[in-house]
PDB file of N, CA and C in Angstrom:
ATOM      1  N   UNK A   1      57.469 109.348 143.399  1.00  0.00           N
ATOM      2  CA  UNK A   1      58.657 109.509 142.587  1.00  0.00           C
ATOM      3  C   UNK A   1      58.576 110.869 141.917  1.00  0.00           C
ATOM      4  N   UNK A   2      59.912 111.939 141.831  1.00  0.00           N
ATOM      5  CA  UNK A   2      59.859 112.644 141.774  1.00  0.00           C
ATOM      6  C   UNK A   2      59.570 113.139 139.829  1.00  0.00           C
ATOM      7  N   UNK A   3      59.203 113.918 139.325  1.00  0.00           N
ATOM      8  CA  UNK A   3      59.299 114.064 138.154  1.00  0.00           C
ATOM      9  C   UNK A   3      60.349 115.316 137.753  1.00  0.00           C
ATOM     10  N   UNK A   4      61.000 114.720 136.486  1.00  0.00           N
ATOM     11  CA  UNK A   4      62.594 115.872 136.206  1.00  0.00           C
ATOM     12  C   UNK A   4      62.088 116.461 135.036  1.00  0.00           C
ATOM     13  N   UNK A   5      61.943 117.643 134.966  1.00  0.00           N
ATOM     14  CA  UNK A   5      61.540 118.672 133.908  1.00  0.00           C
ATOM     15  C   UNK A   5      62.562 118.699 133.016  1.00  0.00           C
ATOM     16  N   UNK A   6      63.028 119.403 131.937  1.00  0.00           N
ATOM     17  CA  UNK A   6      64.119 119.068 131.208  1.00  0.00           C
ATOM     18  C   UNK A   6      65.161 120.396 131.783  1.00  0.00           C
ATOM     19  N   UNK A   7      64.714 121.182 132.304  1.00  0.00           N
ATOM     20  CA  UNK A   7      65.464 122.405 133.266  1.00  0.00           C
ATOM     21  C   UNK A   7      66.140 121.949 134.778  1.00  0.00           C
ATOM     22  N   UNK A   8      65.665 120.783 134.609  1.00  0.00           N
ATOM     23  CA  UNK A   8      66.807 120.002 135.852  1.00  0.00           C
ATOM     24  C   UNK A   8      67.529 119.763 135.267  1.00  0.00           C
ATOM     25  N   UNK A   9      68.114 119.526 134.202  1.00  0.00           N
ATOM     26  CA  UNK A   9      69.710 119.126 133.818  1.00  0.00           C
ATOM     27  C   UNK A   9      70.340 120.324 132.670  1.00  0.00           C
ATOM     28  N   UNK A  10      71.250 120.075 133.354  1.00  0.00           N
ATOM     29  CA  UNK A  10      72.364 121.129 132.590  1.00  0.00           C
ATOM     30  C   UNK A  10      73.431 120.098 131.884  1.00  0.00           C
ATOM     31  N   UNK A  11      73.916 120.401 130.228  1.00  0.00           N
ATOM     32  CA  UNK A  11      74.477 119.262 129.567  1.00  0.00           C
ATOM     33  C   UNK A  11      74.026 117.845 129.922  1.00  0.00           C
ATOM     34  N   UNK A  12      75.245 117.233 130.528  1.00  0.00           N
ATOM     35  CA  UNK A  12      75.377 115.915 131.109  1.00  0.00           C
ATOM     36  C   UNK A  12      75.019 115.957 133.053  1.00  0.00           C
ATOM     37  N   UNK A  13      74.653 117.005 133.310  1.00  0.00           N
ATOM     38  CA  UNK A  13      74.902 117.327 134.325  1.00  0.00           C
ATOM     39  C   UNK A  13      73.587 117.341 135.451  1.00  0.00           C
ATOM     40  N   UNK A  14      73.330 116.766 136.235  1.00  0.00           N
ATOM     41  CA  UNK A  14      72.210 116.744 137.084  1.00  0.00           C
ATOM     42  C   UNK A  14      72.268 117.607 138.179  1.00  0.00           C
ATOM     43  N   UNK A  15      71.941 118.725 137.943  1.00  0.00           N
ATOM     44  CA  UNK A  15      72.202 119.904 139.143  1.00  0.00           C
ATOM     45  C   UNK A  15      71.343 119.311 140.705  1.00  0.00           C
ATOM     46  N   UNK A  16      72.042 118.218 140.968  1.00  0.00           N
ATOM     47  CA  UNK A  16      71.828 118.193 142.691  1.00  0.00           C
ATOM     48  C   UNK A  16      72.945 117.485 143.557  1.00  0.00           C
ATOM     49  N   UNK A  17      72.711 117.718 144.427  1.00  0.00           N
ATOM     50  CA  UNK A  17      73.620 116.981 145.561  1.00  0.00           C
ATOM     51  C   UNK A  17      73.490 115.489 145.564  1.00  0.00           C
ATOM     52  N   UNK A  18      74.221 114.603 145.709  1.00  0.00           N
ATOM     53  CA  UNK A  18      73.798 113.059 146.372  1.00  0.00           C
ATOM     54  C   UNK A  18      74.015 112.305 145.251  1.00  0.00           C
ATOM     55  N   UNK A  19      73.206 111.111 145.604  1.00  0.00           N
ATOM     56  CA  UNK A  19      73.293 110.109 144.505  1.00  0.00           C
ATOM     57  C   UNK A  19      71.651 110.508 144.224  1.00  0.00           C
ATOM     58  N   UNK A  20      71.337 110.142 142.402  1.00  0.00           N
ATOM     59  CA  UNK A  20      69.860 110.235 142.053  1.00  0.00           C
ATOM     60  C   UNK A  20      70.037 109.071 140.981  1.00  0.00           C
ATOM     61  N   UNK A  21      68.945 108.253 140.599  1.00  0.00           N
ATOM     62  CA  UNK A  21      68.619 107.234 140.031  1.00  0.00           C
ATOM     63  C   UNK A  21      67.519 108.184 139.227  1.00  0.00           C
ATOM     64  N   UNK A  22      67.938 107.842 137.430  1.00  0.00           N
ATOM     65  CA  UNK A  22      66.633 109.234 137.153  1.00  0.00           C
ATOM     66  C   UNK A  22      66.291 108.091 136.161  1.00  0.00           C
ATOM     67  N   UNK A  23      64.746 107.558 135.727  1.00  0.00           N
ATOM     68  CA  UNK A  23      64.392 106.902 134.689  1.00  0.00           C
ATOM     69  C   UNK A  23      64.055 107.910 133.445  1.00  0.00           C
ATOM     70  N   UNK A  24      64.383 107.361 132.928  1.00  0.00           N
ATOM     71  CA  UNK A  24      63.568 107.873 131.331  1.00  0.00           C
ATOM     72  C   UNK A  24      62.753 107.352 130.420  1.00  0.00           C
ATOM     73  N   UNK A  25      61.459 107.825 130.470  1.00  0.00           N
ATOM     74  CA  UNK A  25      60.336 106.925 130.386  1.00  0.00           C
ATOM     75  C   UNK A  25      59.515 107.678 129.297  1.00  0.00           C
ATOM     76  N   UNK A  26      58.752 106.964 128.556  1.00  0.00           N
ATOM     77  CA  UNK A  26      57.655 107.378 127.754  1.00  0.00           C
ATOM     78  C   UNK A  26      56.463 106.587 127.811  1.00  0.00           C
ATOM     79  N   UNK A  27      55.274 107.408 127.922  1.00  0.00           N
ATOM     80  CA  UNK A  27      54.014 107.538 128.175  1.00  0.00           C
ATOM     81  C   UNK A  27      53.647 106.145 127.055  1.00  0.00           C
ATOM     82  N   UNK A  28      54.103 106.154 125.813  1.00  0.00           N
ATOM     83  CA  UNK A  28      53.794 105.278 124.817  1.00  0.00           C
ATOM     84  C   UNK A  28      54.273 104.182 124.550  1.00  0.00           C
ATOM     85  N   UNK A  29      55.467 103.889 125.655  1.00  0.00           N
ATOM     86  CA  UNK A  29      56.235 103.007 125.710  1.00  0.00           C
ATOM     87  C   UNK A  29      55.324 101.572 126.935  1.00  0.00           C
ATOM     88  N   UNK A  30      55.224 100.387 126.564  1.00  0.00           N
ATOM     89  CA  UNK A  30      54.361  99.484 127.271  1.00  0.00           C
ATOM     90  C   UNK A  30      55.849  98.995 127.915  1.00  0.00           C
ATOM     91  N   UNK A  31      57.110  98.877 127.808  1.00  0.00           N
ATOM     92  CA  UNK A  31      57.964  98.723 128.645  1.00  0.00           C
ATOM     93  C   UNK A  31      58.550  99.808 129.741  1.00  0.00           C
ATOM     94  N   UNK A  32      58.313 100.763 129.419  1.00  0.00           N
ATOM     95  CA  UNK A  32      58.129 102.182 130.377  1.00  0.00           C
ATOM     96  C   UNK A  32      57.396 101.596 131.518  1.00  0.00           C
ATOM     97  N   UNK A  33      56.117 101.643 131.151  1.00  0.00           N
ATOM     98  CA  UNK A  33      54.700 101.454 132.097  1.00  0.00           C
ATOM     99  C   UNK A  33      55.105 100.295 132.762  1.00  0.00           C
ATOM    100  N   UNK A  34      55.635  98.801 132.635  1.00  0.00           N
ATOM    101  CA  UNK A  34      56.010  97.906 133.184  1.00  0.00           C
ATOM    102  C   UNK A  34      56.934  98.140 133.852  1.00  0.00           C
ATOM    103  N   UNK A  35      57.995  99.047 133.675  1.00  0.00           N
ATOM    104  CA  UNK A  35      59.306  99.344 134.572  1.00  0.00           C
ATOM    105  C   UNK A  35      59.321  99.940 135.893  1.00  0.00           C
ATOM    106  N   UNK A  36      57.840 101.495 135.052  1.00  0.00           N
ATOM    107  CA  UNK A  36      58.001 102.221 136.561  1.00  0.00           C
ATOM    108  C   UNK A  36      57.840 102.167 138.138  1.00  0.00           C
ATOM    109  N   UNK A  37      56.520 100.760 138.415  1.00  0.00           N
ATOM    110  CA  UNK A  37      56.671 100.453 139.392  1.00  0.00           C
ATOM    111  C   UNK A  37      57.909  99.804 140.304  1.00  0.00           C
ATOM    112  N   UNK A  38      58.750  99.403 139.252  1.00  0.00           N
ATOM    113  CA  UNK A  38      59.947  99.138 139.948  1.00  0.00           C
ATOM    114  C   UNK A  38      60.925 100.286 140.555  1.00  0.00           C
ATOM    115  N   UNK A  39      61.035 101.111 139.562  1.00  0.00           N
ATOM    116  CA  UNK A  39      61.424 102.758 140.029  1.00  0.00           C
ATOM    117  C   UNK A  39      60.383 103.336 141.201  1.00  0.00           C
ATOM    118  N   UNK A  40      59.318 103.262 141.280  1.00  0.00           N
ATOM    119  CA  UNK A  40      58.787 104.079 142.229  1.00  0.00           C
ATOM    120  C   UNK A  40      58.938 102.964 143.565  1.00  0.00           C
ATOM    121  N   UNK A  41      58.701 102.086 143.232  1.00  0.00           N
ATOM    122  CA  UNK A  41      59.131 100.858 144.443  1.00  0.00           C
ATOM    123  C   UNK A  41      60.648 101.192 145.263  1.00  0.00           C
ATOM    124  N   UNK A  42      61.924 101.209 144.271  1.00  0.00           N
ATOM    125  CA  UNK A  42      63.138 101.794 144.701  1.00  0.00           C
ATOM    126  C   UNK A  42      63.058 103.122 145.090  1.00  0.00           C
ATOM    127  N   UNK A  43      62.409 104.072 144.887  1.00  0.00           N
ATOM    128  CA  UNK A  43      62.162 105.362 145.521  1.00  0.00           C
ATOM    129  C   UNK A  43      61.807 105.335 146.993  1.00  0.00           C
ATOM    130  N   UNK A  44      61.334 104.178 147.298  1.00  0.00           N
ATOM    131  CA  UNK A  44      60.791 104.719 148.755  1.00  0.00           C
ATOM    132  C   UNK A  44      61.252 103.168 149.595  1.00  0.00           C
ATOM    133  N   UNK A  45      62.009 102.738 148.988  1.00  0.00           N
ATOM    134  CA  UNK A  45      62.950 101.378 149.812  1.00  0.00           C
ATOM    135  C   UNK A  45      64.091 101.986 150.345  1.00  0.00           C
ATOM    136  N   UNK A  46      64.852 103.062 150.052  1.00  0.00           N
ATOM    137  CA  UNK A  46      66.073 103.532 150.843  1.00  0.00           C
ATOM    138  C   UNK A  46      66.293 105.393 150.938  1.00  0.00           C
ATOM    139  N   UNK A  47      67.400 105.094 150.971  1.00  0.00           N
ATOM    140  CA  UNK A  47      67.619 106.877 151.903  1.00  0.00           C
ATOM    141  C   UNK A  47      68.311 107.449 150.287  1.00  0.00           C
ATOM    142  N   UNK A  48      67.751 107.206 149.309  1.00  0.00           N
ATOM    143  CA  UNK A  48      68.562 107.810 147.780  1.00  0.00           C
ATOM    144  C   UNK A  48      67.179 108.060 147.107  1.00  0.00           C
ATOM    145  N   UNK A  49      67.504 109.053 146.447  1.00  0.00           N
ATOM    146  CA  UNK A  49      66.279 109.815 145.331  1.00  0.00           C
ATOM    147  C   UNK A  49      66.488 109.199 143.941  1.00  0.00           C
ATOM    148  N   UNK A  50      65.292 108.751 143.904  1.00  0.00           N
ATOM    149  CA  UNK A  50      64.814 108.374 142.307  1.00  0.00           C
ATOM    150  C   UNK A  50      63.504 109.522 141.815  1.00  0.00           C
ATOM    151  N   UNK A  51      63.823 109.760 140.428  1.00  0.00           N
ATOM    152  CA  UNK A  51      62.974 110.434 139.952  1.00  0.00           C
ATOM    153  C   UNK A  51      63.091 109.522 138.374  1.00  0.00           C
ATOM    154  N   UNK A  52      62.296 110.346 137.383  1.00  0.00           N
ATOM    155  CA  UNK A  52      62.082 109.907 135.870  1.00  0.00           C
ATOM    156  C   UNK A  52      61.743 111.724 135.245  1.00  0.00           C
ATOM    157  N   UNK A  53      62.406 111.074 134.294  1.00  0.00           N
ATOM    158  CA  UNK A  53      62.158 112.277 132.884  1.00  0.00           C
ATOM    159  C   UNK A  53      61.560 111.818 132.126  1.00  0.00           C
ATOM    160  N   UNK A  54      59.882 112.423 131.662  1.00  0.00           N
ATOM    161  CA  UNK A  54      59.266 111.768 130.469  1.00  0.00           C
ATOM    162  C   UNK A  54      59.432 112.636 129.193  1.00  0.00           C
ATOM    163  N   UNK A  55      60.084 112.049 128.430  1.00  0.00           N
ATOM    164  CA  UNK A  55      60.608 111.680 127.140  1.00  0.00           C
ATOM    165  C   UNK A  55      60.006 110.980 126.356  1.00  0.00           C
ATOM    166  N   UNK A  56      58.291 111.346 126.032  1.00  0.00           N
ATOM    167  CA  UNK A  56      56.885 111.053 125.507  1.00  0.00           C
ATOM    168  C   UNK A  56      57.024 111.547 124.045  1.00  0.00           C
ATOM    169  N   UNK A  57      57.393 113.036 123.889  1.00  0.00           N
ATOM    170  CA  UNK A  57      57.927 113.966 122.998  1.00  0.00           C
ATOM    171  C   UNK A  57      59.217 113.604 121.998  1.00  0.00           C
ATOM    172  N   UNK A  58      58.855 112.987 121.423  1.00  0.00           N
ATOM    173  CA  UNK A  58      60.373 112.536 120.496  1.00  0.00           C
ATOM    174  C   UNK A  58      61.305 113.802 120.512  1.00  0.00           C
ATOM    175  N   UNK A  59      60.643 115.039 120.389  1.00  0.00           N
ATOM    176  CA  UNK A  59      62.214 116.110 120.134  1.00  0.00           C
ATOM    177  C   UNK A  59      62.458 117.096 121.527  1.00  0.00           C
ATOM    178  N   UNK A  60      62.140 115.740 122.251  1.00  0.00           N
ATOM    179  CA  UNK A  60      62.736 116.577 123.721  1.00  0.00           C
ATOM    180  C   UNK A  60      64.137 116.358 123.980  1.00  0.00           C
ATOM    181  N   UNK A  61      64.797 117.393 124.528  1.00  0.00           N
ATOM    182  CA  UNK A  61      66.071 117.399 124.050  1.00  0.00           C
ATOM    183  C   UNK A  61      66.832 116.627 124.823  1.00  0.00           C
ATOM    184  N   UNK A  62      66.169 116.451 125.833  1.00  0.00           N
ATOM    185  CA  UNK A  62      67.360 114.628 126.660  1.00  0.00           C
ATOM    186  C   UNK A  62      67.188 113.784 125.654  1.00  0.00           C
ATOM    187  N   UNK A  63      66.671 113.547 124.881  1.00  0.00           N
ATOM    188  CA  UNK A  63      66.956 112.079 124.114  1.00  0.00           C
ATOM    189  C   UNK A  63      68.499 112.498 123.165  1.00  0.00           C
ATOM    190  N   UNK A  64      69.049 113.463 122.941  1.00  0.00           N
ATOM    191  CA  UNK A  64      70.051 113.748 122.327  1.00  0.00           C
ATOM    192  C   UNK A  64      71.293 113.918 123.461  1.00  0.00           C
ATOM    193  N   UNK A  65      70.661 114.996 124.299  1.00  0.00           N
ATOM    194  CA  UNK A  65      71.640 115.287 125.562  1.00  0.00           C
ATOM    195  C   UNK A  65      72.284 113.856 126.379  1.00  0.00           C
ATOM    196  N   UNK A  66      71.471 112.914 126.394  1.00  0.00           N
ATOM    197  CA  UNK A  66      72.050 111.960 127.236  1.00  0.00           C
ATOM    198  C   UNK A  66      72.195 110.669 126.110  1.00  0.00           C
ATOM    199  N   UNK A  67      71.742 110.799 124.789  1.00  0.00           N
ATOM    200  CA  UNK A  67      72.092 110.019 123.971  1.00  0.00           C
ATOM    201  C   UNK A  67      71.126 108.799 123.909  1.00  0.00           C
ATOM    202  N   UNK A  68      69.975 109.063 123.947  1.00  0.00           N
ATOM    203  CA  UNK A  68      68.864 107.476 124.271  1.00  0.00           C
ATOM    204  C   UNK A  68      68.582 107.716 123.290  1.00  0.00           C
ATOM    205  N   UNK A  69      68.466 105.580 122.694  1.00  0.00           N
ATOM    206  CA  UNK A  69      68.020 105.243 121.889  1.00  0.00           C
ATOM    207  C   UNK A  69      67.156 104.699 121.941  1.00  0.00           C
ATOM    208  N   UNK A  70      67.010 104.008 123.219  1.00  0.00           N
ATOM    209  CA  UNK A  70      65.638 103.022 123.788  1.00  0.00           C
ATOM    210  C   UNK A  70      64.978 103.149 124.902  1.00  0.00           C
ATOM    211  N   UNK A  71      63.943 103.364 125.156  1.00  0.00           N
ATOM    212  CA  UNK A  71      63.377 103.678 126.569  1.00  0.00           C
ATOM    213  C   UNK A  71      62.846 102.100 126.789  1.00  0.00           C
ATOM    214  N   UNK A  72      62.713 102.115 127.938  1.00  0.00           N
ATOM    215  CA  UNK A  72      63.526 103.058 129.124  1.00  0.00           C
ATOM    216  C   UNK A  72      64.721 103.012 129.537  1.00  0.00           C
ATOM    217  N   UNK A  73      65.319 104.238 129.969  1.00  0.00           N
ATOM    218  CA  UNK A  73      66.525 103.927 129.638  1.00  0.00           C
ATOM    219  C   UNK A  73      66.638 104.262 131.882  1.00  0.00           C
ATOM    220  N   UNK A  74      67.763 104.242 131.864  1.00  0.00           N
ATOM    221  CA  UNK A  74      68.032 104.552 133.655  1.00  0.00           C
ATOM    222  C   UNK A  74      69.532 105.244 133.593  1.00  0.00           C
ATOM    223  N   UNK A  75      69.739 106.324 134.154  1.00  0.00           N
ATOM    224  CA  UNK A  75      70.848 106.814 133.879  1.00  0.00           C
ATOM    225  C   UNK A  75      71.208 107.405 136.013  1.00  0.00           C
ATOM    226  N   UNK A  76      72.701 106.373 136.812  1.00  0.00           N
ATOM    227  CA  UNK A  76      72.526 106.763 138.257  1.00  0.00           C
ATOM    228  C   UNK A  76      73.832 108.116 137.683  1.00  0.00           C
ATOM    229  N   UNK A  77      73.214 109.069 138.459  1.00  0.00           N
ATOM    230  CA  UNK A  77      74.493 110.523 138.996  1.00  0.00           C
ATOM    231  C   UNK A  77      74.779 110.341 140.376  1.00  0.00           C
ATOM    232  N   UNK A  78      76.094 110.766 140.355  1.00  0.00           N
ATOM    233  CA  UNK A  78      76.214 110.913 141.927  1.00  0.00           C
ATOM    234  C   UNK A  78      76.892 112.483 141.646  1.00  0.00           C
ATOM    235  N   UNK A  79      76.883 113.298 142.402  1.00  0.00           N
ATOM    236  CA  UNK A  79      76.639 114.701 142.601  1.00  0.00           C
ATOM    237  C   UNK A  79      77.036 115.434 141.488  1.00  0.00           C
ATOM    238  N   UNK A  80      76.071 114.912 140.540  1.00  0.00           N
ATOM    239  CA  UNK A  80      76.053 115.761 139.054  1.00  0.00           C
ATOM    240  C   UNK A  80      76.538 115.208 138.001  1.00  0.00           C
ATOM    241  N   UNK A  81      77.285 113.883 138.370  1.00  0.00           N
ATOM    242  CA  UNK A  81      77.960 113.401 137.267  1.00  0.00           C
ATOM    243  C   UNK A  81      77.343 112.244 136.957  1.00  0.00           C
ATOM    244  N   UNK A  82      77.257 111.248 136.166  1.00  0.00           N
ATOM    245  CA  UNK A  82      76.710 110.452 135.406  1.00  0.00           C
ATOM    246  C   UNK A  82      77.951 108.989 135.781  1.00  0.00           C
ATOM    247  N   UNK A  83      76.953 108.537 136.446  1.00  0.00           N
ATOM    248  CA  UNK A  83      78.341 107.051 136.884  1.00  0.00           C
ATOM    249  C   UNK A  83      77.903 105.589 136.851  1.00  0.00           C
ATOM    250  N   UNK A  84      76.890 105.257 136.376  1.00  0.00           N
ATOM    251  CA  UNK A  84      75.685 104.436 135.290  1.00  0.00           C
ATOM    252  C   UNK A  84      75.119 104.088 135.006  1.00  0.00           C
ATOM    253  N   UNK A  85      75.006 103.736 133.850  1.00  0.00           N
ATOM    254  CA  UNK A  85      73.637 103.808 132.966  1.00  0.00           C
ATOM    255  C   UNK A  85      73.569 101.870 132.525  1.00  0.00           C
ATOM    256  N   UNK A  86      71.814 102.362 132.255  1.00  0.00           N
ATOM    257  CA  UNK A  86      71.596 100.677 131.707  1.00  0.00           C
ATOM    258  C   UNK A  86      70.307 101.590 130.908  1.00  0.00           C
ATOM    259  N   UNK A  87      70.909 100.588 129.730  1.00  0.00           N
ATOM    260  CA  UNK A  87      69.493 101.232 128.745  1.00  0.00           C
ATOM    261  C   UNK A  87      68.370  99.927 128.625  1.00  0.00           C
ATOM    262  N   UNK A  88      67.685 100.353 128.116  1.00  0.00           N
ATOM    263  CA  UNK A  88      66.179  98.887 127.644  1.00  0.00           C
ATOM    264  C   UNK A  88      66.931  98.382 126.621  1.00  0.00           C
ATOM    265  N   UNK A  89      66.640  97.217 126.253  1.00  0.00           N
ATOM    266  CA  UNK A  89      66.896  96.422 124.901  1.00  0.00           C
ATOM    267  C   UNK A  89      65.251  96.650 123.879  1.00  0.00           C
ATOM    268  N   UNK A  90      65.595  96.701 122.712  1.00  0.00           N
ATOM    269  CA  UNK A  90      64.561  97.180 121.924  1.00  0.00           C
ATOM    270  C   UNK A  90      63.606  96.106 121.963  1.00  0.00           C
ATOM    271  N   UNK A  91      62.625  96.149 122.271  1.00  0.00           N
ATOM    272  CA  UNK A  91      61.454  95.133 121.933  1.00  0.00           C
ATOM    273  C   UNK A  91      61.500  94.508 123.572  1.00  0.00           C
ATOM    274  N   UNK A  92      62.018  94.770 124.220  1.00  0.00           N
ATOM    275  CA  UNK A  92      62.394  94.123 125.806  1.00  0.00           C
ATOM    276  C   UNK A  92      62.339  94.300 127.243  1.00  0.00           C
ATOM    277  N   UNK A  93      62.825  95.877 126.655  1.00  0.00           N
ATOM    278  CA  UNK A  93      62.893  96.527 128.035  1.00  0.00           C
ATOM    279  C   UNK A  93      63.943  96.497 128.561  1.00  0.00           C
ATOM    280  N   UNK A  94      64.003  96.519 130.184  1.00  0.00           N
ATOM    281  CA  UNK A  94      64.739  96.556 131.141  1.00  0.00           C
ATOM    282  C   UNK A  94      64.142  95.236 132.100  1.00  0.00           C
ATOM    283  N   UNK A  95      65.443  94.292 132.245  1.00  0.00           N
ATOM    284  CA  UNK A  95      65.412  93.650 133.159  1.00  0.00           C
ATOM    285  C   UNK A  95      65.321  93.287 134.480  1.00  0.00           C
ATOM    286  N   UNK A  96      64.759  92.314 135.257  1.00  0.00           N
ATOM    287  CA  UNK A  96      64.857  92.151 136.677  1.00  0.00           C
ATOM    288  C   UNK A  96      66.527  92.400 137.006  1.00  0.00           C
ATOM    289  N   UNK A  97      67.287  91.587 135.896  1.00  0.00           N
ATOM    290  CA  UNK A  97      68.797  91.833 136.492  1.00  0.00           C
ATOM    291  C   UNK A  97      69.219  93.389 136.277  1.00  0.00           C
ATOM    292  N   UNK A  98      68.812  94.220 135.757  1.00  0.00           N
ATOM    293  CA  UNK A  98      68.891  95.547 135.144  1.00  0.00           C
ATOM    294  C   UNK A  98      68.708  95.998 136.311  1.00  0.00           C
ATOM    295  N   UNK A  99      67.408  95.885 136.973  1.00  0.00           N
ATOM    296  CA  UNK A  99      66.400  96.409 138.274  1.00  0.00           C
ATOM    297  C   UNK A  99      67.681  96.224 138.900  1.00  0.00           C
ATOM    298  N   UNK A 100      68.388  94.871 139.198  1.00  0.00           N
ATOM    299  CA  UNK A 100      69.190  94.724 140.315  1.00  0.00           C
ATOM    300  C   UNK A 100      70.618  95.479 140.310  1.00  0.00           C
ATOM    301  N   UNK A 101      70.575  95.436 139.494  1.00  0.00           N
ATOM    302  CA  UNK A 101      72.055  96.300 139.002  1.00  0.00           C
ATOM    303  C   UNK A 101      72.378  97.402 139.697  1.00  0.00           C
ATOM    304  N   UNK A 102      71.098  98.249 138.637  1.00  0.00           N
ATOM    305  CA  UNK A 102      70.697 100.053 139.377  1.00  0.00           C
ATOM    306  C   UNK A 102      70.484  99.761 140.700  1.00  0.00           C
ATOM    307  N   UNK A 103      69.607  98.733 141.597  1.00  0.00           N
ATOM    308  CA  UNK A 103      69.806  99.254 143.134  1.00  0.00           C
ATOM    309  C   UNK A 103      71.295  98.867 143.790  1.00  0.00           C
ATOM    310  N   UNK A 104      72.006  98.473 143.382  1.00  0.00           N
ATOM    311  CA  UNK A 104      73.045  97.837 143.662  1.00  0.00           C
ATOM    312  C   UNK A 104      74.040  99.171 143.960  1.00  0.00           C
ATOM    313  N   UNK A 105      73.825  99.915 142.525  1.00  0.00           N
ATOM    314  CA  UNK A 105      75.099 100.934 142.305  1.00  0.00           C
ATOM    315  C   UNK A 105      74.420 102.083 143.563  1.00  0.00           C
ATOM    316  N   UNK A 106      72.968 102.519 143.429  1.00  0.00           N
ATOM    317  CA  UNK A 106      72.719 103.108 143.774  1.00  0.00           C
ATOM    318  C   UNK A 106      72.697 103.024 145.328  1.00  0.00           C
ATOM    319  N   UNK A 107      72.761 101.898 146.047  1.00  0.00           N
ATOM    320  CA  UNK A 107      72.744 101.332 147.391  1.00  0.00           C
ATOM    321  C   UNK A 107      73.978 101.395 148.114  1.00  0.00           C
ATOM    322  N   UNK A 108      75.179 101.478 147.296  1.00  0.00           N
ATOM    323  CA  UNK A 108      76.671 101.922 147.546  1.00  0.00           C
ATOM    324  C   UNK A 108      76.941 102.756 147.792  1.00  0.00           C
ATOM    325  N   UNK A 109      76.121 103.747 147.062  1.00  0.00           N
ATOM    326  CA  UNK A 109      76.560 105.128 146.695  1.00  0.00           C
ATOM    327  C   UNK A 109      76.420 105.934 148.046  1.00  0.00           C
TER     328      UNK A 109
END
């Protein structure tokens, strides 16, 4: 799974072609760490790019740019634009139905 520097995105904007599934994850987060194998699992089940932005750093500036309040959060683009998102619930995470959601949108796309 690919990793997104914070110079991959411009505003709201994911400078690539296609559909991308991008997590947003923190190192300190124990629902992060439980999620990502599901993200890196969907990375290499179909013909669509998943990556993650770690957002470990409280004043990294995606947590403002894309507006997260809870990690992990999952935000799908399709060629640059932002078409959706499922955030964690606080104390919870991200769900199996969450999991299913994102491959769903992203499996259309």
């Amino acid at each position: 799974m690919e990793r997104l520097e914070p110079d991959a995105f411009e505003g709201n904007r994911l400078r690539r072609p296609g559909t991308w599934a991008v997590g947003f994850l923190a190192n300190w987060c124990p629902f992060c760490r439980a999620f990502s194998p599901k993200l890196e699992a969907l990375s290499k089940s179909g013909p669509y790019h998943v990556a993650f932005a770690d957002v470990s750093d409280e004043r990294s500036p995606l947590w403002d740019v894309f507006g997260i309040d809870v990690v992990p959060t999952v935000v799908v683009f399709r060629d640059g634009a932002a078409i959706f998102r499922r955030d964690g619930r606080l104390g919870r995470g991200l769900s199996d139905g969450d999991f299913n959601a994102i491959h769903d949108v992203i499996a259309r796309s």
